[in-house]
C-alpha atoms as a PDB file:
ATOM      1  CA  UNK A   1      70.942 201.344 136.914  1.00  0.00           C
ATOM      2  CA  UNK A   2      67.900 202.849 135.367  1.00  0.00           C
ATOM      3  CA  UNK A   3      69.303 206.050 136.630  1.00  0.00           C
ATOM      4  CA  UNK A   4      72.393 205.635 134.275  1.00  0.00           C
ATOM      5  CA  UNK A   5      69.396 204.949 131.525  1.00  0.00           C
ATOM      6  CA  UNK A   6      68.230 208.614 132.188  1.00  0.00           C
ATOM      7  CA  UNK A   7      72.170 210.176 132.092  1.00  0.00           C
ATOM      8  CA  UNK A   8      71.841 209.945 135.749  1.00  0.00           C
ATOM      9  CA  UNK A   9      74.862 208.698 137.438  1.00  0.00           C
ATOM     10  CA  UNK A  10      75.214 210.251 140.630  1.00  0.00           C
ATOM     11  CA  UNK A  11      73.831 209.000 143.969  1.00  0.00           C
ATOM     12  CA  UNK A  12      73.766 205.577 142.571  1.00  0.00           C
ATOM     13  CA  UNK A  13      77.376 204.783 144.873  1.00  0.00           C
ATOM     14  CA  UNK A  14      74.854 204.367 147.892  1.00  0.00           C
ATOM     15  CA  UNK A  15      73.956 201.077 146.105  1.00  0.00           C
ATOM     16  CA  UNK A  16      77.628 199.619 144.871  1.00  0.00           C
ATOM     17  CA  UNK A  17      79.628 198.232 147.015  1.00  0.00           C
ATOM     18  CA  UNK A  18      82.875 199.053 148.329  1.00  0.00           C
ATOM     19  CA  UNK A  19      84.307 195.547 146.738  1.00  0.00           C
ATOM     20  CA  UNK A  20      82.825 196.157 143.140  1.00  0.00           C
ATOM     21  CA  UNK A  21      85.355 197.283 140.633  1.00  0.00           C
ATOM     22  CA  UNK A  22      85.748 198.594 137.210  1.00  0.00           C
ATOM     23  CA  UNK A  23      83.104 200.792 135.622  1.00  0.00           C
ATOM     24  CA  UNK A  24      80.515 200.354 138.592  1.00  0.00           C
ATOM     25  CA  UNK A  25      83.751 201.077 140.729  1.00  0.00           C
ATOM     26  CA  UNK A  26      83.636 204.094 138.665  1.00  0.00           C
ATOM     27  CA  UNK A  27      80.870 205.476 138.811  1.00  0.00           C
ATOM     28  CA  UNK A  28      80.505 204.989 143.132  1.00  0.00           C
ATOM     29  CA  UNK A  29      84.059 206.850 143.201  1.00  0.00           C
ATOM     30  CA  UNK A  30      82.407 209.778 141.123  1.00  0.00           C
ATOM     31  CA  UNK A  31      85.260 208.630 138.540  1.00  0.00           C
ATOM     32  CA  UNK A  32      83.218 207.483 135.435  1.00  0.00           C
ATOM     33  CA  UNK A  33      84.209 209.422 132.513  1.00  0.00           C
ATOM     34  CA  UNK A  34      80.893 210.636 129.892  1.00  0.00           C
ATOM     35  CA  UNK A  35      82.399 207.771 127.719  1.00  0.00           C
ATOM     36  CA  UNK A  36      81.966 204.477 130.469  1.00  0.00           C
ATOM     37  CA  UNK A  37      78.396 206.575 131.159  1.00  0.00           C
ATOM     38  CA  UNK A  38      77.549 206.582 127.142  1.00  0.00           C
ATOM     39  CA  UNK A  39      78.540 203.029 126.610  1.00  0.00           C
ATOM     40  CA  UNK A  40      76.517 202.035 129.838  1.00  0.00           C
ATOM     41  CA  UNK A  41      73.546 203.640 128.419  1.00  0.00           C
ATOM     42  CA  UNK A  42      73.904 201.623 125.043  1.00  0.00           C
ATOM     43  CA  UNK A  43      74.183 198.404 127.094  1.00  0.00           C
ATOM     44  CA  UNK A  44      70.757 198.824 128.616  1.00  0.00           C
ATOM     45  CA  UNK A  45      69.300 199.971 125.846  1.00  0.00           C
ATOM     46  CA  UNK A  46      65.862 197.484 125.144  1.00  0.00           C
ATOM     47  CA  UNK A  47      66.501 195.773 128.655  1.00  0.00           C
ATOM     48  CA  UNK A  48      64.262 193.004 129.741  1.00  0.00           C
ATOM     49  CA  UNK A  49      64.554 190.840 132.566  1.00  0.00           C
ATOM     50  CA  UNK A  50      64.863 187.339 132.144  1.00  0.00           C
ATOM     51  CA  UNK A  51      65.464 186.031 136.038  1.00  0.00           C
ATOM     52  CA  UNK A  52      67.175 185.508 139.498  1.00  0.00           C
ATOM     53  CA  UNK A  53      68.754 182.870 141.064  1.00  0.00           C
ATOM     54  CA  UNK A  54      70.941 183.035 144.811  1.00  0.00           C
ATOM     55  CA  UNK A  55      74.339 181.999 144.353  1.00  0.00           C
ATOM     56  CA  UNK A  56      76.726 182.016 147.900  1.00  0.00           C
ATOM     57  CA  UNK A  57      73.897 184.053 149.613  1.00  0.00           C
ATOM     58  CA  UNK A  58      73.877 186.831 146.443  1.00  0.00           C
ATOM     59  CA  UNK A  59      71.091 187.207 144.616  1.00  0.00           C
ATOM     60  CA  UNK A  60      71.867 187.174 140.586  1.00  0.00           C
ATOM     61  CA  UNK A  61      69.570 189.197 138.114  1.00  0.00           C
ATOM     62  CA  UNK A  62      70.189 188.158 135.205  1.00  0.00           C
ATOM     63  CA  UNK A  63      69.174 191.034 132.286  1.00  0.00           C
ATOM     64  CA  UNK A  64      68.784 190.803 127.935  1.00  0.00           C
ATOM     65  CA  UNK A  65      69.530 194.055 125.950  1.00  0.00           C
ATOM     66  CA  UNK A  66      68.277 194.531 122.552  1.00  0.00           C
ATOM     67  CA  UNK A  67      71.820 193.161 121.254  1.00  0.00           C
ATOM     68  CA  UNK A  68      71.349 190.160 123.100  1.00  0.00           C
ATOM     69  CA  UNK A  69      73.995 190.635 125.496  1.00  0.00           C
ATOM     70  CA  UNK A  70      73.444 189.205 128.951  1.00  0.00           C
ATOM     71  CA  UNK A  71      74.090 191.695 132.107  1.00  0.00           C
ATOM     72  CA  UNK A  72      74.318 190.008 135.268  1.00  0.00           C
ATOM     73  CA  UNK A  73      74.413 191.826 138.566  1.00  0.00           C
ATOM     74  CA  UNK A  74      75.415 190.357 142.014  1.00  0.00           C
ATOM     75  CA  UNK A  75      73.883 191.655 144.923  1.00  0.00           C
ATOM     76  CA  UNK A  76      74.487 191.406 148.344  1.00  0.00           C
ATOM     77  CA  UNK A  77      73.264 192.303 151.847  1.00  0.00           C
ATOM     78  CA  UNK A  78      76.047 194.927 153.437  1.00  0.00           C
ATOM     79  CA  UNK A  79      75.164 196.104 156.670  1.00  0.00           C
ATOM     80  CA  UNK A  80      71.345 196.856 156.156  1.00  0.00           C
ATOM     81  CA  UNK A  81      71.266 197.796 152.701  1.00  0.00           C
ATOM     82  CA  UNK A  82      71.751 195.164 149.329  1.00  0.00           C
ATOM     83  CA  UNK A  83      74.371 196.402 147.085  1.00  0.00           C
ATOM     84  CA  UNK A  84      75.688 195.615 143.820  1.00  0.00           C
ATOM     85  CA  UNK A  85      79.090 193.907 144.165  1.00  0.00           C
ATOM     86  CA  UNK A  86      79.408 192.888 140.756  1.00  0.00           C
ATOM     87  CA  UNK A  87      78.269 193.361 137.156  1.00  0.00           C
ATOM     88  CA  UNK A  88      79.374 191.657 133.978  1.00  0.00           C
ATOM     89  CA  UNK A  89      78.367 191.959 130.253  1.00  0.00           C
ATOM     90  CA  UNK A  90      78.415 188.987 128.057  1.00  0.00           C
ATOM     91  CA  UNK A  91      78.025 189.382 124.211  1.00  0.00           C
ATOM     92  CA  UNK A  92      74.898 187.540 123.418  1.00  0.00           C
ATOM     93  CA  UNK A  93      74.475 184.934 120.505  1.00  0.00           C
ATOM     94  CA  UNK A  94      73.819 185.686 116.559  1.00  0.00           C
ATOM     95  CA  UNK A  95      69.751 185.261 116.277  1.00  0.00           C
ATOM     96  CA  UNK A  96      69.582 182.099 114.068  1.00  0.00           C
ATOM     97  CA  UNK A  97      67.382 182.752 111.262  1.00  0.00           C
ATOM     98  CA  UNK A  98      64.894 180.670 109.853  1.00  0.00           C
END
């Protein structure tokens, strides 16, 4: 993904899998439009980590963006390589002032 960060898309469909649809989908398919890439790019912008967990034998890295939206990948063992089988982007929370 930090490729996509640079305006790199390409060669990242070695590490989505087959099962992973939508704009990751996309992008592995050599389908994503400049628009999915450009609005990709301003979802990672200010990206921090903030952990992992295993769910079902997935491992779940769970990322912040400067908007507070949460990005959460799934990834998997396929074969011998771990690949992303699914991403989703959750609007984050109004800061509460004090």
């Amino acid at each position: 993904m930090v490729q996509i960060l640079k305006g790199e898309a390409t060669g990242l469909g070695d590490f989505i899998s087959s099962k992973c649809k939508g704009v990751l989908g996309d992008i592995r398919d050599g389908k994503a439009s400049e628009k999915q890439i450009e609005e990709l790019k301003k979802q990672f912008a200010g990206v921090k980590g903030v952990g992992s967990k295993t769910d079902n034998g997935a491992k779940v890295l769970t990322l912040r963006n400067a908007d507070n939206a949460t990005i959460t990948f799934k990834v998997k063992k396929e074969g011998e390589d771990f690949k992303v089988i699914e991403m989703t982007i959750k609007a984050g929370a109004a800061k509460k002032g004090r």
